[in-house]
N, C-alpha and C. Protein backbone atom coordinates (compact mmCIF):
# COMPACT_ATOMS: atom_id res chain seq x y z
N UNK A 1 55.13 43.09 79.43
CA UNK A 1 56.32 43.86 79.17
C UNK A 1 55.91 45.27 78.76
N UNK A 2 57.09 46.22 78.91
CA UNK A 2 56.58 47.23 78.51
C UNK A 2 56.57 47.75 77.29
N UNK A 3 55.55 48.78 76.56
CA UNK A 3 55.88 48.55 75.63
C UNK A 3 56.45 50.26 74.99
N UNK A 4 56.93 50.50 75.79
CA UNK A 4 57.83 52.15 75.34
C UNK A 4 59.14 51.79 74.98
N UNK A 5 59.16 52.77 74.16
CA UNK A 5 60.52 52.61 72.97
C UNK A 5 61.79 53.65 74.51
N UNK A 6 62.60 52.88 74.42
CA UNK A 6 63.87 53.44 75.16
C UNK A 6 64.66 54.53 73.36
N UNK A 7 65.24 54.86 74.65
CA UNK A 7 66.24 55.56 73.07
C UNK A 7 67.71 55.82 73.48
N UNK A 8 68.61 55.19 72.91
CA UNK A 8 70.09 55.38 73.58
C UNK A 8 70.52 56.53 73.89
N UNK A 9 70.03 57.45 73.10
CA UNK A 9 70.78 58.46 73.05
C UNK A 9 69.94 59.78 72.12
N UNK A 10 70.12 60.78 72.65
CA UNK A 10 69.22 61.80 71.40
C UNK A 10 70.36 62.36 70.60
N UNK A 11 69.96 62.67 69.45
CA UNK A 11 70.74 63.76 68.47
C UNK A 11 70.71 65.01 69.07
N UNK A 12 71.71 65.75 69.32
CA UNK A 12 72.18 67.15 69.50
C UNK A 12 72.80 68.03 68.27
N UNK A 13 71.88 68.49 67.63
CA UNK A 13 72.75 69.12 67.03
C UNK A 13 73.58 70.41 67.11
N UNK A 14 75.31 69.98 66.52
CA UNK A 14 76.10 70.85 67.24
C UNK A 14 76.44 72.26 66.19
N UNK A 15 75.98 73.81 66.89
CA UNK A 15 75.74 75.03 66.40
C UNK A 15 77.36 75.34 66.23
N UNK A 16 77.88 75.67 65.06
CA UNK A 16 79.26 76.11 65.16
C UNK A 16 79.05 77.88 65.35
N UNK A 17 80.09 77.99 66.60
CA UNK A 17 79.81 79.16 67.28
C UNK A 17 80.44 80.36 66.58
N UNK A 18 79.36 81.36 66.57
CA UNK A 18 80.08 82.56 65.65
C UNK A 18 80.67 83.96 66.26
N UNK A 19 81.19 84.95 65.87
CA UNK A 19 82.27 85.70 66.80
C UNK A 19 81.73 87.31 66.29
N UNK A 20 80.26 87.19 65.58
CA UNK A 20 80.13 88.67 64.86
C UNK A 20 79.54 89.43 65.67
N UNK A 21 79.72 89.36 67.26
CA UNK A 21 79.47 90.43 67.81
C UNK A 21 80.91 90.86 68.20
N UNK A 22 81.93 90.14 68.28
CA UNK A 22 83.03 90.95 68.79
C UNK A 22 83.69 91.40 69.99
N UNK A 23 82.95 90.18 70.95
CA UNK A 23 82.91 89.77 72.35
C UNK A 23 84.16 89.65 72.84
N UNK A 24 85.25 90.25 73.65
CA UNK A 24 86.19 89.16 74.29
C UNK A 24 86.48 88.98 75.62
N UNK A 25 87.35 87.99 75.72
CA UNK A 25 87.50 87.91 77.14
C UNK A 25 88.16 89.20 78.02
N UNK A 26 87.77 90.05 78.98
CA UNK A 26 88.72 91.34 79.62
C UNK A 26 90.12 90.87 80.43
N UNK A 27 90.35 89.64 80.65
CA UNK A 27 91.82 89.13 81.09
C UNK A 27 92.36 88.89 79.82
N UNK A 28 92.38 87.99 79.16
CA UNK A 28 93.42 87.11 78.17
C UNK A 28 92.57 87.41 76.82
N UNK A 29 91.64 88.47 76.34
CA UNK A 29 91.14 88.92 75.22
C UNK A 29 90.91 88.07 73.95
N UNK A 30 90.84 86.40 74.78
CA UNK A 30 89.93 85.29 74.00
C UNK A 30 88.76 85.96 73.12
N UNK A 31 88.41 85.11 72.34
CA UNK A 31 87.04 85.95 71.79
C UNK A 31 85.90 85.38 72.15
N UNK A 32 84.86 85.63 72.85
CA UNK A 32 83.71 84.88 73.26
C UNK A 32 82.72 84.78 72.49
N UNK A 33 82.20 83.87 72.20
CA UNK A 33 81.39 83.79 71.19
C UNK A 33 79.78 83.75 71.33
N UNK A 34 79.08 83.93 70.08
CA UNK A 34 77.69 84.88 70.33
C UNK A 34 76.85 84.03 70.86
N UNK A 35 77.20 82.94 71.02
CA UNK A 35 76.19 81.75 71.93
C UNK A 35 76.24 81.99 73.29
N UNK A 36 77.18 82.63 73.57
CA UNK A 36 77.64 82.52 75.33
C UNK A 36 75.91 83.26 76.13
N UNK A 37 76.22 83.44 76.83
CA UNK A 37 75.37 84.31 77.50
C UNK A 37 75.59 86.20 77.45
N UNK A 38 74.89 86.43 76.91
CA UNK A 38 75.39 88.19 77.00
C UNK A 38 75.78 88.64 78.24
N UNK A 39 75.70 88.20 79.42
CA UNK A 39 76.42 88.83 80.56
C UNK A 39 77.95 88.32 80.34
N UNK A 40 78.42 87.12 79.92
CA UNK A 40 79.95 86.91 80.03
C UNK A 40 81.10 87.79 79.59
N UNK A 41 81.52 88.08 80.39
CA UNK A 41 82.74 89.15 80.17
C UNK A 41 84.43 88.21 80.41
N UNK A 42 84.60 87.07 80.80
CA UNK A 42 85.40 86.23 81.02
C UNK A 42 85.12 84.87 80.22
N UNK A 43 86.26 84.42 80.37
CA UNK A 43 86.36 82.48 79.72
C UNK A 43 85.58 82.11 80.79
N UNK A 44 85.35 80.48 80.42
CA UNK A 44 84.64 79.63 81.40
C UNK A 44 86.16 79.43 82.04
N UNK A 45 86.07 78.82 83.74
CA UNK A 45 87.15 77.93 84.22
C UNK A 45 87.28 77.08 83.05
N UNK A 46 88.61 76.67 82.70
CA UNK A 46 88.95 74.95 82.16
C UNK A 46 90.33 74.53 83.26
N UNK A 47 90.19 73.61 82.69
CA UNK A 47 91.66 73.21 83.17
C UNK A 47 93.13 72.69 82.40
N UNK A 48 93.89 73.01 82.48
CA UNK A 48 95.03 72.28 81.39
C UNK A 48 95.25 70.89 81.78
N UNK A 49 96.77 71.08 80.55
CA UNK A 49 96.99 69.19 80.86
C UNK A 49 97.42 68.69 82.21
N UNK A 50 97.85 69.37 83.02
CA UNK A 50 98.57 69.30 84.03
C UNK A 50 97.67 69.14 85.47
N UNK A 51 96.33 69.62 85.07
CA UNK A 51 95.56 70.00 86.11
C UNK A 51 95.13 70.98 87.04
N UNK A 52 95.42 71.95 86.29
CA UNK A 52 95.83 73.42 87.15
C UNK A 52 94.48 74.07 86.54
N UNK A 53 93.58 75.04 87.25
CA UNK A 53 92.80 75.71 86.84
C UNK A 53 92.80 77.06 86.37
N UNK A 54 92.48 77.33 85.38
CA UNK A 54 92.46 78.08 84.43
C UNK A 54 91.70 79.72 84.67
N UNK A 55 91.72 80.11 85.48
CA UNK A 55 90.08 81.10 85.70
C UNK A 55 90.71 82.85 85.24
N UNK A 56 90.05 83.21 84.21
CA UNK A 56 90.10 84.42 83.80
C UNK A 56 89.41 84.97 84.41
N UNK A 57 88.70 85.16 84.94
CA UNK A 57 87.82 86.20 86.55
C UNK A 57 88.83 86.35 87.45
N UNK A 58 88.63 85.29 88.01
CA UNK A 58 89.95 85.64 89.27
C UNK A 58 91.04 85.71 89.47
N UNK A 59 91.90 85.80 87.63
CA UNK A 59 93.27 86.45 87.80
C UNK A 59 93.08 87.91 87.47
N UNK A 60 91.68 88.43 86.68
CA UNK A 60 91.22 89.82 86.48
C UNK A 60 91.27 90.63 87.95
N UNK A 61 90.84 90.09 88.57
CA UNK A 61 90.61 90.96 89.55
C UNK A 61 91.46 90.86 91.05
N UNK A 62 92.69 89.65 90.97
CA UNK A 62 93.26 89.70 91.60
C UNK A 62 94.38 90.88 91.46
N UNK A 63 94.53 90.64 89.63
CA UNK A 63 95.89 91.86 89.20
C UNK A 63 95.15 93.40 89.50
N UNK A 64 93.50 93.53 89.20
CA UNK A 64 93.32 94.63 89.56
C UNK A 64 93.45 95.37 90.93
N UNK A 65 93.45 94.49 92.21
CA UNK A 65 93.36 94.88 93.32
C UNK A 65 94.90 94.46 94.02
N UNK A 66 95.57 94.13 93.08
CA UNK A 66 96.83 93.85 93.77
C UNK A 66 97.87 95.59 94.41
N UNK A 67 97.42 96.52 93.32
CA UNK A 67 98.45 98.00 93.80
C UNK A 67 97.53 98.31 95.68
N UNK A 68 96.68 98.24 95.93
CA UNK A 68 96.12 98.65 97.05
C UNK A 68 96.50 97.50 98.33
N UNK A 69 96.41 96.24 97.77
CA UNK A 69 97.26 95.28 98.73
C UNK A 69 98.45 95.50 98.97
N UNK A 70 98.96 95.43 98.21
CA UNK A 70 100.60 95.75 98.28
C UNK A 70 100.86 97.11 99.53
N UNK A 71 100.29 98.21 99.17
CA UNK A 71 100.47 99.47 100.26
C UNK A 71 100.03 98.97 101.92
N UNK A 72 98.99 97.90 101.37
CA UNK A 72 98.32 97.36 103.19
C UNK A 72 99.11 96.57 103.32
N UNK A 73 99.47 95.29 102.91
CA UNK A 73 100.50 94.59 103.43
C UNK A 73 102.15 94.99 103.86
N UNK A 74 102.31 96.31 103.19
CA UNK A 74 103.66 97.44 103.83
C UNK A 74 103.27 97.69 104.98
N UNK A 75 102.20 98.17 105.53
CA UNK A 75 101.88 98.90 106.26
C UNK A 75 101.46 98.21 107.22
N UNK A 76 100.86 97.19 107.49
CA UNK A 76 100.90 95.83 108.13
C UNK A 76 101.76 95.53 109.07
N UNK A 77 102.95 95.03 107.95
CA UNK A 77 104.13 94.71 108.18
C UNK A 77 105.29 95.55 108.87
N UNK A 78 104.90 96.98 108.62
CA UNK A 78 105.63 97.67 109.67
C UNK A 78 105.14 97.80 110.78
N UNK A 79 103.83 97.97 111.06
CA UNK A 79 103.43 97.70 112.19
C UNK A 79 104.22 96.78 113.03
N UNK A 80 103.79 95.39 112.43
CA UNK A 80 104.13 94.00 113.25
C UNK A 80 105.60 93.96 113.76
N UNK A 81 106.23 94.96 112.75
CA UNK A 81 107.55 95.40 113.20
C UNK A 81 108.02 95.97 114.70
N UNK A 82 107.46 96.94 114.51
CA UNK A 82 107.28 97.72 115.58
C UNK A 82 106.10 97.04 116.67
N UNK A 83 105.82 96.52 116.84
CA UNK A 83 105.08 95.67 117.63
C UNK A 83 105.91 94.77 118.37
N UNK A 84 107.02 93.97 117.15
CA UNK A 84 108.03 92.66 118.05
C UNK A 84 108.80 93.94 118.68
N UNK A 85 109.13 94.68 118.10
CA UNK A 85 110.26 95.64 119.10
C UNK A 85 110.00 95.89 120.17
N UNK A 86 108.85 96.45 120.42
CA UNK A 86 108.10 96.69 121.75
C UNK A 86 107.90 95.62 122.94
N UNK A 87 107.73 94.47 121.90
CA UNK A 87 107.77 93.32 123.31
C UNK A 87 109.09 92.90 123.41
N UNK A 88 110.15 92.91 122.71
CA UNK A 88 111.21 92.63 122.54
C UNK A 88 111.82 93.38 123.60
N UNK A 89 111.81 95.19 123.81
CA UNK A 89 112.02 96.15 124.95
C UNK A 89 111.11 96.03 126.00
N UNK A 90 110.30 94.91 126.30
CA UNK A 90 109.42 94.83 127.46
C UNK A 90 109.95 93.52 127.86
N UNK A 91 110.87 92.69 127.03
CA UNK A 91 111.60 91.58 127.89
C UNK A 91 112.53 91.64 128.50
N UNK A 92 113.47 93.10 127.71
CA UNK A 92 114.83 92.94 128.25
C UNK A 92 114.34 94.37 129.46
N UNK A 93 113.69 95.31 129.45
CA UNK A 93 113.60 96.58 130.41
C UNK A 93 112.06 95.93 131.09
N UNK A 94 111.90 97.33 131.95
CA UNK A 94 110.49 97.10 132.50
C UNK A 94 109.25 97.46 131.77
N UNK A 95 108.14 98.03 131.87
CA UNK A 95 107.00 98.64 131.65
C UNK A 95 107.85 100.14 131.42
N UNK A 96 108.25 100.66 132.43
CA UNK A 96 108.63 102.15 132.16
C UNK A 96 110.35 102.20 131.62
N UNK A 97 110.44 102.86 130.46
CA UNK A 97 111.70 102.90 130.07
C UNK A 97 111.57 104.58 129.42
N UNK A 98 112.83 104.45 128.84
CA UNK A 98 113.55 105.81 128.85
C UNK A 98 113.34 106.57 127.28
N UNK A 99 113.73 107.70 126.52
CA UNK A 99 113.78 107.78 125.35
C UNK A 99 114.77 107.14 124.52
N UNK A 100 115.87 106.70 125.43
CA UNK A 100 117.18 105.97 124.82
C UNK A 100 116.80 104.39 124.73
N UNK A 101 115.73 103.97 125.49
CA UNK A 101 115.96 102.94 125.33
C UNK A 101 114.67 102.62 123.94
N UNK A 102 113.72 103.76 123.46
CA UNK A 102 113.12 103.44 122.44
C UNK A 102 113.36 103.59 121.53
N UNK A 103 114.60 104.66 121.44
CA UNK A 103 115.78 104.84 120.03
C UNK A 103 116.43 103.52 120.04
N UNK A 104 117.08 103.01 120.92
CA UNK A 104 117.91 102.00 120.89
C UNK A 104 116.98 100.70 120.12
N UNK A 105 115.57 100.58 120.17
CA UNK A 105 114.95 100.07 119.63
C UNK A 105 114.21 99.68 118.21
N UNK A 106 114.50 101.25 117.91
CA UNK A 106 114.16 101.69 116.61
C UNK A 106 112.66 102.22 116.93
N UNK A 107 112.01 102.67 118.00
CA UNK A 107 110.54 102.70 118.10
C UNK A 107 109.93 103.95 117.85
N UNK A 108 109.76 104.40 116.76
CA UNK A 108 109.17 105.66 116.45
C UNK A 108 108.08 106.26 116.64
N UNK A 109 107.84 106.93 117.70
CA UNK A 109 106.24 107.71 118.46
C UNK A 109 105.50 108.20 117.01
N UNK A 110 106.21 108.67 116.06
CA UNK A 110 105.45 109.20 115.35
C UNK A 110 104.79 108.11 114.12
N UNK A 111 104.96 106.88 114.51
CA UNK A 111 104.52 106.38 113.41
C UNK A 111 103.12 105.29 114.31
N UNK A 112 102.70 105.74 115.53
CA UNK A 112 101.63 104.88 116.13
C UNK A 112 100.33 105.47 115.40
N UNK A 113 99.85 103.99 115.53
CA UNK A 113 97.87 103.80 114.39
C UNK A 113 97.28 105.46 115.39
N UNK A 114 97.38 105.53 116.38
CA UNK A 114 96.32 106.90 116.96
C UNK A 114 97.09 107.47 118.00
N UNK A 115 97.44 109.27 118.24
CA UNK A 115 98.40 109.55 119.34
C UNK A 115 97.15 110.62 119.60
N UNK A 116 97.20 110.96 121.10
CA UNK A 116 96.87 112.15 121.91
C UNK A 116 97.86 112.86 122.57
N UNK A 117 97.90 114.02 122.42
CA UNK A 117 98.30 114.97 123.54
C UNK A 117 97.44 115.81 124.11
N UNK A 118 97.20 115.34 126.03
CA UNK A 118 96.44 115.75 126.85
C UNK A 118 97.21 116.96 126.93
N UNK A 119 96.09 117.99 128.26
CA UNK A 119 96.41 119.19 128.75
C UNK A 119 97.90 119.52 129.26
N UNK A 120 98.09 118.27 129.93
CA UNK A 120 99.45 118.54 131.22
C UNK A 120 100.40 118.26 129.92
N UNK A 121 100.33 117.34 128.41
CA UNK A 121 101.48 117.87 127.82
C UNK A 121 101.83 116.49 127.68
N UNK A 122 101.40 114.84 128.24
CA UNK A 122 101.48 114.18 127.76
C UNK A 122 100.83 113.44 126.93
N UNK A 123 101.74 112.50 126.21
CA UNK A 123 101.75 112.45 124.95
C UNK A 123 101.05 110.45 124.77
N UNK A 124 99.93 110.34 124.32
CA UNK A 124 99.67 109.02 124.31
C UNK A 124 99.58 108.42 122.86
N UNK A 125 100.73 107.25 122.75
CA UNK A 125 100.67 106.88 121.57
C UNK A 125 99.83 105.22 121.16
N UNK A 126 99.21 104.89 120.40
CA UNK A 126 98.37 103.43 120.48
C UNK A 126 99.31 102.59 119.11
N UNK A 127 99.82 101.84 119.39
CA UNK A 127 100.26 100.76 118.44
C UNK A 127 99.14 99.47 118.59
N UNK A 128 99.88 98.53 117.87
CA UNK A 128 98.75 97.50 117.40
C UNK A 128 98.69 96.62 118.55
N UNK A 129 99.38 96.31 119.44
CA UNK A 129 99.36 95.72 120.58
C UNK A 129 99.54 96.28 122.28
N UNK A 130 100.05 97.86 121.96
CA UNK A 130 100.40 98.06 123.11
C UNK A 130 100.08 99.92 122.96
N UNK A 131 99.45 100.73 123.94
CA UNK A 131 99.79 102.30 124.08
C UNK A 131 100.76 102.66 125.07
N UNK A 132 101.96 103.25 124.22
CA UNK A 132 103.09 104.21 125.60
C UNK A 132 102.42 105.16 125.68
N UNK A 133 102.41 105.89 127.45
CA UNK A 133 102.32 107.23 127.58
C UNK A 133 103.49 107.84 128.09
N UNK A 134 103.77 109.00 127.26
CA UNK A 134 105.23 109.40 127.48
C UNK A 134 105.01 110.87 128.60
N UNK A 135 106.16 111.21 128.97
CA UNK A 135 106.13 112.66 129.65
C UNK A 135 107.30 112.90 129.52
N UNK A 136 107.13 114.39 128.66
CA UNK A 136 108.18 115.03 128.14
C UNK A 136 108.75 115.39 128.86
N UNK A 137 108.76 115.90 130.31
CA UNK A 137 109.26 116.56 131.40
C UNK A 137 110.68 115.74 131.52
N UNK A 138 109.72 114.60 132.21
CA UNK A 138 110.87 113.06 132.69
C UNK A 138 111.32 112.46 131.62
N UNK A 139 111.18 112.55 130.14
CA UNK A 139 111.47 111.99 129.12
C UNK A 139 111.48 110.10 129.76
N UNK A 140 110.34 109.62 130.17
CA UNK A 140 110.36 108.66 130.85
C UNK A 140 108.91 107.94 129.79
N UNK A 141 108.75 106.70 129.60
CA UNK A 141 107.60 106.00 128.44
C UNK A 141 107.10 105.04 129.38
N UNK A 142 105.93 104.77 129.85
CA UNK A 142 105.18 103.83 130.35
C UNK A 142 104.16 102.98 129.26
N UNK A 143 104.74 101.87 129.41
CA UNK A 143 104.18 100.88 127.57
C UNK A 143 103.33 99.62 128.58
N UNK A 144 101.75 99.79 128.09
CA UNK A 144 101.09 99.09 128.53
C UNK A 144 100.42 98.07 127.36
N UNK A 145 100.44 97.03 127.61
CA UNK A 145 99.56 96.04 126.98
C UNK A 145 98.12 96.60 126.82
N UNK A 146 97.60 96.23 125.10
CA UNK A 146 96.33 96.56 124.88
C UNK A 146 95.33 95.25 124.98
N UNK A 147 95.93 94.45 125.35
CA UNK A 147 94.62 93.33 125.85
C UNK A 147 94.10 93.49 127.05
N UNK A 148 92.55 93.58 126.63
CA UNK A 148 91.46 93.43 127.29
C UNK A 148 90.66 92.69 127.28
């Protein structure tokens, strides 16, 4: 048999944690205490009674980056706007339509992601799915699909 002592269990002894550096959490301004690790600037994850996770990091920096989302997801979203319109006026007209029929649409030249105006005076606008090239002469819009 063998003859080594097993041991159930070791003694831990438990350090009651102290607060005299003055540490806190930068979300919810918990106080972290001087045992932690000196890099911690947040709580640990926990979880409540319910089961929901707790994370002071990643509500920090979701609220911090939320004002710059907000302006891209506007801006997005008008796009995609103006995008259904365009196919929306390419179901009911042809490829080439008129200036009335892109008012009637709501489709504003001046609000496409990149525009050119060549020599002869027309005018090329790029949306997120499609570039019209217009001619001011004929006030006439030729709207081509950007898949390639």
């Amino acid at each position: 048999m063998n003859n080594h002592t097993l041991k159930d269990y070791i003694e831990v002894e438990q350090i009651e944690p102290t607060y005299f550096e003055g540490r806190a959490c930068e979300h919810c301004l918990k106080p972290i205490s001087d045992q932690d690790h000196a890099s911690r600037r947040f709580c640990l994850k926990t979880k409540d009674a319910y089961g929901n996770i707790i994370d002071c990091k990643s509500d920090y920096f979701r609220e911090k980056e939320a004002p710059s989302k907000i302006v891209q997801v506007a801006l997005i979203k008008k796009h995609k706007g103006i995008a259904r319109r365009i196919n929306e006026l390419l179901s009911k007209k042809s490829s080439i339509v008129s200036t009335q029929d892109l008012d009637a649409y709501d489709i504003d030249l001046q609000h496409s992601l990149e525009y050119f105006i060549s020599s002869n005076g027309q005018l090329t606008s790029i949306f997120l799915e499609h570039t019209i090239f217009s001619n001011p002469i004929t006030k006439t819009h030729k709207i081509i699909s950007n898949d390639k």
